[in-house]
Protein backbone atom coordinates (compact mmCIF):
# COMPACT_ATOMS: atom_id res chain seq x y z
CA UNK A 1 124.77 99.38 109.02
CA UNK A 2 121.65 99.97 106.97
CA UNK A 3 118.43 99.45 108.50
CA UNK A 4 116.02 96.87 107.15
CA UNK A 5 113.76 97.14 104.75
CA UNK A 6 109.75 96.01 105.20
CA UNK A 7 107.98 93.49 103.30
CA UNK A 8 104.40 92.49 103.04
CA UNK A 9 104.11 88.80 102.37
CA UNK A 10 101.05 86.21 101.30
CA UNK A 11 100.09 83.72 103.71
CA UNK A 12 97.07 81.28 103.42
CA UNK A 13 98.00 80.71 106.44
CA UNK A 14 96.54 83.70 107.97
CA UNK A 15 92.95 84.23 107.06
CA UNK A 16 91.97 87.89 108.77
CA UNK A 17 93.99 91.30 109.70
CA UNK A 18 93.11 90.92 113.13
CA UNK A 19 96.64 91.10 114.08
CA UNK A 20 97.25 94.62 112.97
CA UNK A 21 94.07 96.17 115.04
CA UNK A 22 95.30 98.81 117.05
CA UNK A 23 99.07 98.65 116.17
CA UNK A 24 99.97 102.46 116.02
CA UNK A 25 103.40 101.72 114.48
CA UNK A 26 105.52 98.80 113.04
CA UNK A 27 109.29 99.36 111.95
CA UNK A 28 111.53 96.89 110.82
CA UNK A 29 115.22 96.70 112.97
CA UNK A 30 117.64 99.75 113.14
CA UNK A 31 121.36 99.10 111.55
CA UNK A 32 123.76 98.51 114.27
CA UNK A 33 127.06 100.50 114.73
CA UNK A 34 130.22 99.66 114.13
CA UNK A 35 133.02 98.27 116.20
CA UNK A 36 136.45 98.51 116.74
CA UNK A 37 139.48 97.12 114.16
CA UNK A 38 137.23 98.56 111.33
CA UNK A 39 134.24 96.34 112.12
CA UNK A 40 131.14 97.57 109.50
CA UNK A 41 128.15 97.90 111.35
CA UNK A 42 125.56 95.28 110.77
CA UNK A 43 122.26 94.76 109.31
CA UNK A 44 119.13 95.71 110.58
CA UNK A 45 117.13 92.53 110.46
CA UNK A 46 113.88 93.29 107.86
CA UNK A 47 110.05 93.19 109.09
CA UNK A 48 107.97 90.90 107.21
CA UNK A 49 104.39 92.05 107.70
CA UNK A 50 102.07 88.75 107.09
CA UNK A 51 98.78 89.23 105.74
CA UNK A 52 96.10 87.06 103.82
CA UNK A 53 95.60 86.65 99.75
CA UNK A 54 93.35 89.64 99.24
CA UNK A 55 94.39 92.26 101.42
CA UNK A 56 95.22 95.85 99.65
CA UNK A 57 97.81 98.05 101.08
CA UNK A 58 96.14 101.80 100.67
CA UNK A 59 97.63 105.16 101.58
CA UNK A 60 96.07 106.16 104.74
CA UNK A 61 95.08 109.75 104.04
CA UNK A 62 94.62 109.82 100.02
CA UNK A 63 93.30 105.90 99.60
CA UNK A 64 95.67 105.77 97.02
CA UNK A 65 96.77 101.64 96.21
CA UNK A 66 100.27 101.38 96.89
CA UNK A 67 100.19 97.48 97.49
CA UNK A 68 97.70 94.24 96.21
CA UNK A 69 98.59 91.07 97.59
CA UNK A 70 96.76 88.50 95.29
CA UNK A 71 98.32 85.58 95.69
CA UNK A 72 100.00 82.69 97.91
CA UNK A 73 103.63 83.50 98.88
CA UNK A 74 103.74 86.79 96.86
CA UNK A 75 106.29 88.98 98.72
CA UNK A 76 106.62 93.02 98.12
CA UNK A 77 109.32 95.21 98.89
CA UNK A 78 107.32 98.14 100.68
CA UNK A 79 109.44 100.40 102.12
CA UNK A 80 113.53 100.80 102.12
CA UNK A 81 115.75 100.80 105.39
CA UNK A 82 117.71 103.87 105.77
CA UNK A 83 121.32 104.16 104.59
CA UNK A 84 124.18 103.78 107.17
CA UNK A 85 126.46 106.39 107.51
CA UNK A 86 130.46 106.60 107.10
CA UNK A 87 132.88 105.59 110.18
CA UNK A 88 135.27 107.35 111.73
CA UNK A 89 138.08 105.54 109.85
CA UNK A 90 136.53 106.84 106.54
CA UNK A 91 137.93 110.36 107.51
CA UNK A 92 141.28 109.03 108.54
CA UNK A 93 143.98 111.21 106.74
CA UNK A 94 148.01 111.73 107.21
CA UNK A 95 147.28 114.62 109.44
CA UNK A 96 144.47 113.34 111.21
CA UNK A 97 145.41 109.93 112.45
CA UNK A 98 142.56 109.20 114.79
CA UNK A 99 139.49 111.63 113.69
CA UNK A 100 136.35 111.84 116.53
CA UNK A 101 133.67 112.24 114.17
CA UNK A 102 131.56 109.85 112.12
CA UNK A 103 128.80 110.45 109.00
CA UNK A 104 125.52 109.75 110.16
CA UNK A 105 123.14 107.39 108.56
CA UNK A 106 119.84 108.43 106.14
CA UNK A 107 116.42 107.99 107.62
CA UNK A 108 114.81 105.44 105.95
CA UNK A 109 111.23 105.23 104.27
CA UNK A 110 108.01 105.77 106.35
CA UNK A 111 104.41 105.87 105.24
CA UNK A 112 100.80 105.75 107.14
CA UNK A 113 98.47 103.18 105.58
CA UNK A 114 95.34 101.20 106.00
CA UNK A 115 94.77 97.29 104.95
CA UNK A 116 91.71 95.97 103.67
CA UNK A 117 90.80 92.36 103.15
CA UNK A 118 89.04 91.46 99.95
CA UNK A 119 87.85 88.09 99.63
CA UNK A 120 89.09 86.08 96.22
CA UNK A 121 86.22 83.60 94.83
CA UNK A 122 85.42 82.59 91.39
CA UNK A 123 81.58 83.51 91.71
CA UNK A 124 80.46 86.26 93.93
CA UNK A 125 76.75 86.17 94.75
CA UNK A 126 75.09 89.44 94.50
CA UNK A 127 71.43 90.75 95.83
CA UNK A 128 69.41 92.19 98.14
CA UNK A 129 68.54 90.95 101.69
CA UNK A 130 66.67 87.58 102.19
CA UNK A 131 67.09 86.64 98.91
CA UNK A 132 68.11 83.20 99.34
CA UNK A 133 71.75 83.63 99.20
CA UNK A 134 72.83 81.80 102.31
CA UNK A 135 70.55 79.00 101.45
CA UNK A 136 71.78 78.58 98.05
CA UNK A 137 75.72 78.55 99.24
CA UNK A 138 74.88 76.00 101.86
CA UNK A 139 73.44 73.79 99.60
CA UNK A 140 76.03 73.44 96.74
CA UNK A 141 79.36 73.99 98.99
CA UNK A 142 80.55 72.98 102.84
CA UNK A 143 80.03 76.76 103.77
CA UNK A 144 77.51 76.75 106.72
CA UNK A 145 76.43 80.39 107.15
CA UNK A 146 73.70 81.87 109.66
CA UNK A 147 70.04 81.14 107.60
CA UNK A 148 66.86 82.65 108.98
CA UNK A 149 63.83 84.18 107.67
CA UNK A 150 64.79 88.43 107.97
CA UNK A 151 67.12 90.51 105.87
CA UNK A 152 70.63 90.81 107.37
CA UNK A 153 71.18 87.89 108.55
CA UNK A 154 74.25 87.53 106.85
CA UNK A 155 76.74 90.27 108.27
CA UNK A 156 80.20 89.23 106.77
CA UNK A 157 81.04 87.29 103.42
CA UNK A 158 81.41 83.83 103.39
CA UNK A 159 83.22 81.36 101.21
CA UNK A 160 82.44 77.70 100.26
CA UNK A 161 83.41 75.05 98.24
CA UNK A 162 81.53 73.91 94.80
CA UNK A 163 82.25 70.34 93.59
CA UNK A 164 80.97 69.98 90.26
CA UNK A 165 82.38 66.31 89.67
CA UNK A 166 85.10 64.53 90.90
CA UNK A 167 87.57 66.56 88.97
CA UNK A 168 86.18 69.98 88.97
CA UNK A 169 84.81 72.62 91.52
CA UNK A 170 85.08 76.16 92.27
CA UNK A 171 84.78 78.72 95.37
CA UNK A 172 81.84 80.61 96.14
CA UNK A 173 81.18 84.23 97.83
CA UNK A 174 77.90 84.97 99.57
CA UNK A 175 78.17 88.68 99.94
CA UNK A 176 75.76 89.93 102.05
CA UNK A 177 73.18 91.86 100.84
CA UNK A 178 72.90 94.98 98.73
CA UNK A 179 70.89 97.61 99.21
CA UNK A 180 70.30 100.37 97.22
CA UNK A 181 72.53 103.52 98.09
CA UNK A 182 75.20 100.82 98.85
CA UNK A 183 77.74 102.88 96.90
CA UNK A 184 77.49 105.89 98.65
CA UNK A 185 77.73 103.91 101.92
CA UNK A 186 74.37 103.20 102.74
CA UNK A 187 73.24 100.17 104.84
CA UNK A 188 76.84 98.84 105.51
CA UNK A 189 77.76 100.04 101.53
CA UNK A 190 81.01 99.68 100.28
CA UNK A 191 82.14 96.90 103.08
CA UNK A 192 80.15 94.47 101.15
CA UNK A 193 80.77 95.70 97.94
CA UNK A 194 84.53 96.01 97.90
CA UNK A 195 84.70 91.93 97.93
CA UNK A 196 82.36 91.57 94.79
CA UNK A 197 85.80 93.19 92.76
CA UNK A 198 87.67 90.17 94.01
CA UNK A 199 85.11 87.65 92.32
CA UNK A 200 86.31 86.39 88.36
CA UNK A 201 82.14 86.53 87.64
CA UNK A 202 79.44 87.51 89.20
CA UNK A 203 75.55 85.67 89.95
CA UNK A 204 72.85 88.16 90.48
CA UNK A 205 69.70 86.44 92.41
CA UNK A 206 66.35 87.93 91.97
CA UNK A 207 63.84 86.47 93.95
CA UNK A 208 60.71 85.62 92.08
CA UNK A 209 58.57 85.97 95.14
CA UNK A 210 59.44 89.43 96.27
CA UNK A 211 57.24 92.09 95.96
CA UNK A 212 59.65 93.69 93.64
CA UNK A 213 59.76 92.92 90.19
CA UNK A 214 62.62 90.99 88.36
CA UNK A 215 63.19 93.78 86.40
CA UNK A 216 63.74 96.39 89.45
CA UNK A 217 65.24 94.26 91.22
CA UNK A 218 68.05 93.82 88.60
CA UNK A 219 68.78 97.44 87.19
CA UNK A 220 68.28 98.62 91.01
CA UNK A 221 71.70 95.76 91.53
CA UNK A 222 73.58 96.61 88.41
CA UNK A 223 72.99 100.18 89.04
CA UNK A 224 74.91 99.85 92.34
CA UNK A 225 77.64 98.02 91.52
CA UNK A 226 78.24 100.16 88.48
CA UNK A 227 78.61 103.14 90.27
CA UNK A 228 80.74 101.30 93.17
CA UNK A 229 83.19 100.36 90.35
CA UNK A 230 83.19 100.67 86.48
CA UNK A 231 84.82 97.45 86.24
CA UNK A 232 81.99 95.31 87.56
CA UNK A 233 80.15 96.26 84.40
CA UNK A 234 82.12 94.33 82.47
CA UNK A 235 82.28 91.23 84.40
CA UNK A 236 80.95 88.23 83.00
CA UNK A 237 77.78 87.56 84.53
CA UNK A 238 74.80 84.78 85.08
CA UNK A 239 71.57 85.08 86.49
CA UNK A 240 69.74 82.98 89.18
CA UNK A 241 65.81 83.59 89.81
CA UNK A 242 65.53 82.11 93.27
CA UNK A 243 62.45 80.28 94.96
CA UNK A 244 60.83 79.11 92.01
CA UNK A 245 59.14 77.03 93.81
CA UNK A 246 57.00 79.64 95.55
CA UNK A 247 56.33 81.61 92.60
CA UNK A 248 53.25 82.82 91.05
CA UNK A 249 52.45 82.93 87.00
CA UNK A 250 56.33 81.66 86.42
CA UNK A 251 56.36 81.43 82.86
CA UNK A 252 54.82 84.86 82.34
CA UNK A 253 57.83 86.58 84.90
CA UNK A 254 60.42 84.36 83.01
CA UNK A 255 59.13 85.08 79.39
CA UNK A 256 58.94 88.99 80.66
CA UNK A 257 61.98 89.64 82.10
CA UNK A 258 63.70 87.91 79.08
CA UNK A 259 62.57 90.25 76.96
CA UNK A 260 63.69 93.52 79.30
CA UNK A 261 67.22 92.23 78.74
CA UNK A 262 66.54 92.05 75.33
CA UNK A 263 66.50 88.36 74.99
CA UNK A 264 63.01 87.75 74.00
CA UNK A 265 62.25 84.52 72.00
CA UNK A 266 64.03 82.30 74.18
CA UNK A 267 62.80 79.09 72.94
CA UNK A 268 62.73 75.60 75.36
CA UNK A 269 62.30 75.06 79.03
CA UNK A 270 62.13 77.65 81.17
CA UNK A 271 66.22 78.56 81.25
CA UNK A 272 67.91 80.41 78.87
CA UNK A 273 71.76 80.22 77.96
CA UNK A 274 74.07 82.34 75.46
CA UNK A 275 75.68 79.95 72.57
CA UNK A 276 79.40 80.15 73.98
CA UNK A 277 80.21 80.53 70.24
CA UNK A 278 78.54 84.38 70.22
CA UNK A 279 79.09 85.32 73.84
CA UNK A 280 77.88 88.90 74.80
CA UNK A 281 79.32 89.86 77.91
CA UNK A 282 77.07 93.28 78.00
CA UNK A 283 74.11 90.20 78.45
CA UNK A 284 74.03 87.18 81.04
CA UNK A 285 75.60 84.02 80.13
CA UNK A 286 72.15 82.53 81.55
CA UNK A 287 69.10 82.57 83.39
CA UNK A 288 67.40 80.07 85.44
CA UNK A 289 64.92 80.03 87.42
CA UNK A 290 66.12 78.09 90.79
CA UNK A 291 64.95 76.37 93.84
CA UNK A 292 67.25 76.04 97.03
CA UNK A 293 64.30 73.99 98.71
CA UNK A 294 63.44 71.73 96.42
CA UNK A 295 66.38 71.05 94.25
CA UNK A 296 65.37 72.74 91.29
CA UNK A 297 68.16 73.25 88.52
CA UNK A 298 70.73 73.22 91.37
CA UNK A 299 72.94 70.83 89.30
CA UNK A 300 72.25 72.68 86.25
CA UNK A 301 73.17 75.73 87.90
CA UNK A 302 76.44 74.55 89.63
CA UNK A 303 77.65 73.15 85.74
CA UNK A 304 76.73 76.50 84.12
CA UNK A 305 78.62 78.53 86.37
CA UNK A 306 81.26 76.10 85.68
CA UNK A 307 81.30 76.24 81.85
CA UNK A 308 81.23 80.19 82.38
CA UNK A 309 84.61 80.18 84.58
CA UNK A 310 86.17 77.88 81.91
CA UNK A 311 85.64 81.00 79.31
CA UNK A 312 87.34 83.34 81.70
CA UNK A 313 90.33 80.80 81.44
């Protein structure tokens, strides 16, 4: 009989690869031979391989994406069972009643390959270390990550839940922090960045009491996910300017940085949004300064990012 074939299925079920660590090889069930009285051989039974929304099947020596498993339930063929081969009985002729030889089966398919796990959010929160990432996630969604005063804390991404209003919400990624030299693997690089591809748009948070100006804080961010992937340069993007609260000479960092993205004469309070009417996605759909602490344009924040998803729809 043939042998079976292997599948890689969507579960959100299963929520990490941890199954696969150290597995050398998996195979899916050999055909079985046939019997006597002309009995086919039977089946191989096929190997369903179960793995979370996210994960990306890549050729093990050339990286090379053979497989992207997106979405709940989505099954893909992966690799074909061999072919059985011919019985005995096939060869049967008038002078050659009872023949002692049989056509053997094909091999079937066989390929080395790693899995990676990219997290799927709506917003992915990029910056560098200690910039109030973790705080902000806890305080709009039920995610409850590690929060302390030095850079690192957070070592893996995270994912919480934003309720907007009763009706509407939408999931948030804390990737931890960027650094740069991230996309040549610096700090721990492209492990962090890999899961920003996953998120529909994307929040950069400057913090407007680091040492570091908006301005290099931002081009330093957008140079690093630019040259991690191409496609993150066009993704729709928002700005957050964290710990208001604690800032010096607000206005006069606000009114500046404005103007480096070439949005000066911003009129109003201190926030500035695009009219949805003449969205340019090379600019930010906003910026606001913020305050995790104190509250500070958190709700204005949350229905902002909102109204930017709904454009993506």
């Amino acid at each position: 009989g043939d042998g079976g074939d292997v599948y890689f299925v969507a579960d959100n079920n299963t929520h990490t690869l941890a199954a696969y660590k150290g597995k050398k090889a998996m195979r899916a069930q050999n055909g079985e031979a046939g019997t006597g009285r002309r009995m086919h051989g039977k089946r191989g039974e096929h190997l369903d391989l179960i793995v979370p929304p996210g994960t990306a099947v890549l050729d093990a020596q050339t990286g090379e994406l053979l497989c992207d498993l997106t979405s709940e339930g989505q099954r893909e063929l992966f690799l074909k069972g061999g072919k059985g081969g011919l019985g005995n009985v096939h060869f049967k002729s008038s002078i050659n009643q009872a023949p002692e030889y049989a056509q053997k089966g094909l091999e079937g398919e066989t390929r080395e390959v790693r899995l990676e796990l990219k997290l799927i959010a709506d917003v992915g929160l990029v910056g560098f270390p200690n910039v109030g990432k973790s705080t902000l996630i806890s305080t709009v969604s039920n995610a409850k990550p590690q929060i302390a005063n030095y850079e690192f804390t957070t070592l893996t991404p995270k994912l919480g839940l934003v309720e907007v209003d009763e009706y509407s919400g939408f999931v948030m990624a804390d990737i931890p922090g960027i650094i740069e030299g991230a996309s040549e693997g610096r700090g721990l690089g492209v492990q962090f960045l890999k899961h920003v591809e996953r998120t529909k748009i994307l929040l950069f948070m400057l913090d407007l009491a680091n040492y570091r100006g908006l301005e290099d804080q931002f081009d330093a961010l957008r140079a690093e996910t630019a040259k991690f992937s191409g496609e993150l340069t066009k993704r729709d993007y928002a700005i957050a300017l964290t710990r208001a609260d604690a800032a010096e000479n607000l206005r006069e960092k606000f009114d500046a940085f404005l103007s480096h993205l070439g949005l000066a004469g911003a009129a109003g309070e201190m926030k500035f949004k695009q009219d949805i009417y003449e969205f340019d996605a090379a600019k930010p759909f906003f910026v606001m300064p913020i305050s995790s602490a104190t509250g500070q344009n958190i709700n204005e924040l949350k229905f902002n990012l909102l109204e930017l998803l709904k454009k993506e729809l």
